[in-house]
Protein backbone atom coordinates (compact mmCIF):
# COMPACT_ATOMS: atom_id res chain seq x y z
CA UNK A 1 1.04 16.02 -11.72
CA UNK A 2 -2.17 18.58 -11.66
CA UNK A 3 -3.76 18.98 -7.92
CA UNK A 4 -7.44 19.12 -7.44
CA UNK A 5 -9.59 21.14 -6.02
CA UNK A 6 -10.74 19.84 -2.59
CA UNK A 7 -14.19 18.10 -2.10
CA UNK A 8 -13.39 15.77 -5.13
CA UNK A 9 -16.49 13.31 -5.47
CA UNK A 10 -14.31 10.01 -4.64
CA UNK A 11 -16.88 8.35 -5.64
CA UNK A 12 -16.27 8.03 -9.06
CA UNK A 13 -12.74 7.07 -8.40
CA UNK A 14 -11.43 4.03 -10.47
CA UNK A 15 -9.55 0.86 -8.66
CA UNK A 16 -7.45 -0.70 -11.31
CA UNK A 17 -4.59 -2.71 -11.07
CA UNK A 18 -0.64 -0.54 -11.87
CA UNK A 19 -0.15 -3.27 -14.81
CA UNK A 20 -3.62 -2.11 -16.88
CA UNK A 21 -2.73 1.48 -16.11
CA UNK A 22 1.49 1.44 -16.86
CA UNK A 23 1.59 5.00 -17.59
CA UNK A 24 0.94 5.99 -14.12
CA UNK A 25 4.22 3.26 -13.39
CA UNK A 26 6.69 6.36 -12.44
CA UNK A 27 4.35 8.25 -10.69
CA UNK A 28 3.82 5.24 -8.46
CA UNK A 29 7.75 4.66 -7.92
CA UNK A 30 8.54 8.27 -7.58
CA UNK A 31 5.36 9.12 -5.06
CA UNK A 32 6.80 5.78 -3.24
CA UNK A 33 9.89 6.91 -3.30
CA UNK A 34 9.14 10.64 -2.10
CA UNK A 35 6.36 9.11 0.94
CA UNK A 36 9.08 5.78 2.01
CA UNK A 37 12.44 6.04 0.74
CA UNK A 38 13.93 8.05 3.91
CA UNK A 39 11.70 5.52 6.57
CA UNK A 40 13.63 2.39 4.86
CA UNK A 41 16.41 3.49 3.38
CA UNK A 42 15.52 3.24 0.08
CA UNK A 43 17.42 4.68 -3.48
CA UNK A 44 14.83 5.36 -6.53
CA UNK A 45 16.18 2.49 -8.74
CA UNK A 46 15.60 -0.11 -5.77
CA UNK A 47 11.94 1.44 -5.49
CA UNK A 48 11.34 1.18 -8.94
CA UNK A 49 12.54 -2.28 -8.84
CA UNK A 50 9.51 -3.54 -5.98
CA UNK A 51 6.72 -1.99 -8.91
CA UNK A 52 7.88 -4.18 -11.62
CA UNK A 53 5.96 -3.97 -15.27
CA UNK A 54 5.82 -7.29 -16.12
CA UNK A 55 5.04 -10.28 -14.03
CA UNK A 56 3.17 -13.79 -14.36
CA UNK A 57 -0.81 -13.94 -13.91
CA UNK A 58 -1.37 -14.31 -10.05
CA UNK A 59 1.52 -13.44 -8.44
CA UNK A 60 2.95 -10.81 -5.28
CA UNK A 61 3.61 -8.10 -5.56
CA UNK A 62 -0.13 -6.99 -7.04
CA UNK A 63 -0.25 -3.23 -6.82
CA UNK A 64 -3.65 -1.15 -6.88
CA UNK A 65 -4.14 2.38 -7.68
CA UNK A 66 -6.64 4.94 -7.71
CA UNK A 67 -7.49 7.05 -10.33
CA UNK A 68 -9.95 9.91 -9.96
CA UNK A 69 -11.26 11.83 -13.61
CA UNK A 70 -7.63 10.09 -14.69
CA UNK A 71 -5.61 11.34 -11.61
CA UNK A 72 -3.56 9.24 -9.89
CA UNK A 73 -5.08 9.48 -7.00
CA UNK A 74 -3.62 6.84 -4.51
CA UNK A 75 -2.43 3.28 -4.55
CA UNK A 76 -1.27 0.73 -2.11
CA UNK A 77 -0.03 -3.40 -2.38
CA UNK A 78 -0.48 -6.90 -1.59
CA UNK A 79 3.69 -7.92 -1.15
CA UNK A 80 4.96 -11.19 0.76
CA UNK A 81 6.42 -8.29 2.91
CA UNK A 82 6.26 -4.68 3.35
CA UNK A 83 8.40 -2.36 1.60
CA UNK A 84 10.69 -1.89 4.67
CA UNK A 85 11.60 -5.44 4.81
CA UNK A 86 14.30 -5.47 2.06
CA UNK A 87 16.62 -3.46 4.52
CA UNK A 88 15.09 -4.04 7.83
CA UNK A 89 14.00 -7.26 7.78
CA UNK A 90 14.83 -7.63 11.56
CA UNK A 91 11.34 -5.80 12.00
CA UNK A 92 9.25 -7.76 10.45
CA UNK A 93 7.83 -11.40 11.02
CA UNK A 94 7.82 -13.80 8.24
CA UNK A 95 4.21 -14.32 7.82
CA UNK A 96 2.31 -12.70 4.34
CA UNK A 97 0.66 -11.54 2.46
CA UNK A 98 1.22 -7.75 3.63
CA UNK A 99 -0.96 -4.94 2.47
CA UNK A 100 2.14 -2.31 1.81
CA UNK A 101 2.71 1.21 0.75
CA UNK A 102 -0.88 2.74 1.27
CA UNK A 103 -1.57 5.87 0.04
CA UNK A 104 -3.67 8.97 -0.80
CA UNK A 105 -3.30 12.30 -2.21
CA UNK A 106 -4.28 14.98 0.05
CA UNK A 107 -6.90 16.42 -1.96
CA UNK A 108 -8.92 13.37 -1.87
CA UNK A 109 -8.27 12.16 1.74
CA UNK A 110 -10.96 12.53 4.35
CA UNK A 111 -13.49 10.35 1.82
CA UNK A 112 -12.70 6.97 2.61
CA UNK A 113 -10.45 6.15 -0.48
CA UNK A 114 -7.84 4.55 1.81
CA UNK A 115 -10.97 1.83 2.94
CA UNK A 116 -11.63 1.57 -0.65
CA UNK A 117 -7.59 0.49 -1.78
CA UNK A 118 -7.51 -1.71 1.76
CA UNK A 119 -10.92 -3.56 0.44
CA UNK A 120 -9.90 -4.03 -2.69
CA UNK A 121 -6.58 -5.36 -1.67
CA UNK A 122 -8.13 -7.72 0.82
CA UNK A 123 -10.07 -9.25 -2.50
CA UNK A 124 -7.18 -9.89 -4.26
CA UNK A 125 -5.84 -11.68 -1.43
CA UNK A 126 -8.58 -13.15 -0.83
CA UNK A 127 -8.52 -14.37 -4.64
CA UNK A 128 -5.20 -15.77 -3.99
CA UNK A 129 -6.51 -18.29 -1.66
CA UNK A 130 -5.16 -16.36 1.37
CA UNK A 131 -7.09 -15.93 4.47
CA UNK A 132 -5.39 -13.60 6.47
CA UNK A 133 -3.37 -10.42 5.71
CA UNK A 134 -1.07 -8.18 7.57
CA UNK A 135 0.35 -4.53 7.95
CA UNK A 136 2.53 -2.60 9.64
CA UNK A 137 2.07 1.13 10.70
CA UNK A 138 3.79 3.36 13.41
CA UNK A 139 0.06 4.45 14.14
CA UNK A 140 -1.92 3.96 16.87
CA UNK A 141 -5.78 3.90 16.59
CA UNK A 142 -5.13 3.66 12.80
CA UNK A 143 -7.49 2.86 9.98
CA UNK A 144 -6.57 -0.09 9.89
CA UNK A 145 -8.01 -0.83 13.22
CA UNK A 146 -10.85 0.14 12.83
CA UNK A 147 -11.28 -1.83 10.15
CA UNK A 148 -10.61 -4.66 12.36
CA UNK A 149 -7.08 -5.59 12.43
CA UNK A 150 -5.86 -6.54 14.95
CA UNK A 151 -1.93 -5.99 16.75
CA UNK A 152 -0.02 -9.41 16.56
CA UNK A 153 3.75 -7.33 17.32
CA UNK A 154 5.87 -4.58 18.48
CA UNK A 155 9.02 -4.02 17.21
CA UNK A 156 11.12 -0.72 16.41
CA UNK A 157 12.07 0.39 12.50
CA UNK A 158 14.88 3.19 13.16
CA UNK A 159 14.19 3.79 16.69
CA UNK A 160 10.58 4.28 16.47
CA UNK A 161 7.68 1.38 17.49
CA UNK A 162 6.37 -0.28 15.01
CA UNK A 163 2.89 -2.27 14.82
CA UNK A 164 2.00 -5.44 12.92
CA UNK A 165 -1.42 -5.84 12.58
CA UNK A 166 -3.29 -9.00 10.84
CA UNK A 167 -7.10 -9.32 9.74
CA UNK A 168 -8.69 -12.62 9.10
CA UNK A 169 -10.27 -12.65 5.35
């Protein structure tokens, strides 16, 4: 995968869904893989298996990537549970849908892509007829609250705290 320069204009980046854009399917499991896999435990085949290529119309898990002048640039999901929850489901509450697996590529952070994939997400759920969504970080002050989530739980993932958060739609 070519890196950019830094001060990419984000602004032409494209949202698409992974199942119009397949070919960027690996790059999605394996940058998954590479950013999760050691948080929850996780082998490549099992990762591959939560970004599946087929699926009916209007159904979890719906993942979103970004794509800047045809880079993948960063992605993130709408899941009826995070990523972790497969082997730690002890950490988790029971409630979805769960925005999962954010992501950017350093060289376009710092231009509010990550807002971008969380909006977009938060319209598909909303689509779906949900009207609330949740996600968990081991952040504090993250983006996500300031984009107004709000902490529902503590609980610990592997020793360290981890925070559920939940927006109304």
């Amino acid at each position: 995968m070519r890196m950019k320069r830094m001060g990419t204009d984000i602004s032409v980046a494209q949202i698409v869904n992974l199942h119009d854009a397949l070919d960027f399917r690996e790059a999605v499991v394996q940058q998954n893989h590479d950013e999760w896999a050691e948080t929850i435990d996780m082998d490549l085949t099992t990762m591959s298996s939560l970004f599946p290529a087929t699926q009916p119309d209007n159904s979890l898990p719906i993942t979103l990537i970004a794509l800047i002048e045809g880079q993948y640039a960063g992605c993130g999901s709408l899941r009826e549970g995070p990523l972790g929850v497969h082997k730690y489901p002890d950490a988790y509450h029971d409630d979805k849908p769960w925005l999962s697996n954010l992501w950017v590529a350093e060289w376009a952070r710092g231009q509010k892509l990550a807002t971008r994939l969380v909006s977009a997400i938060e319209d598909e759920a909303r689509t779906l007829g949900y009207g609330a969504m949740y996600i968990s970080t081991f952040v504090e002050n993250s983006l996500y609250d300031q984009m107004g989530y709000n902490e529902v739980s503590k609980s610990f993932l592997k020793d360290k705290p981890l925070r559920s958060l939940k927006r109304q739609l």
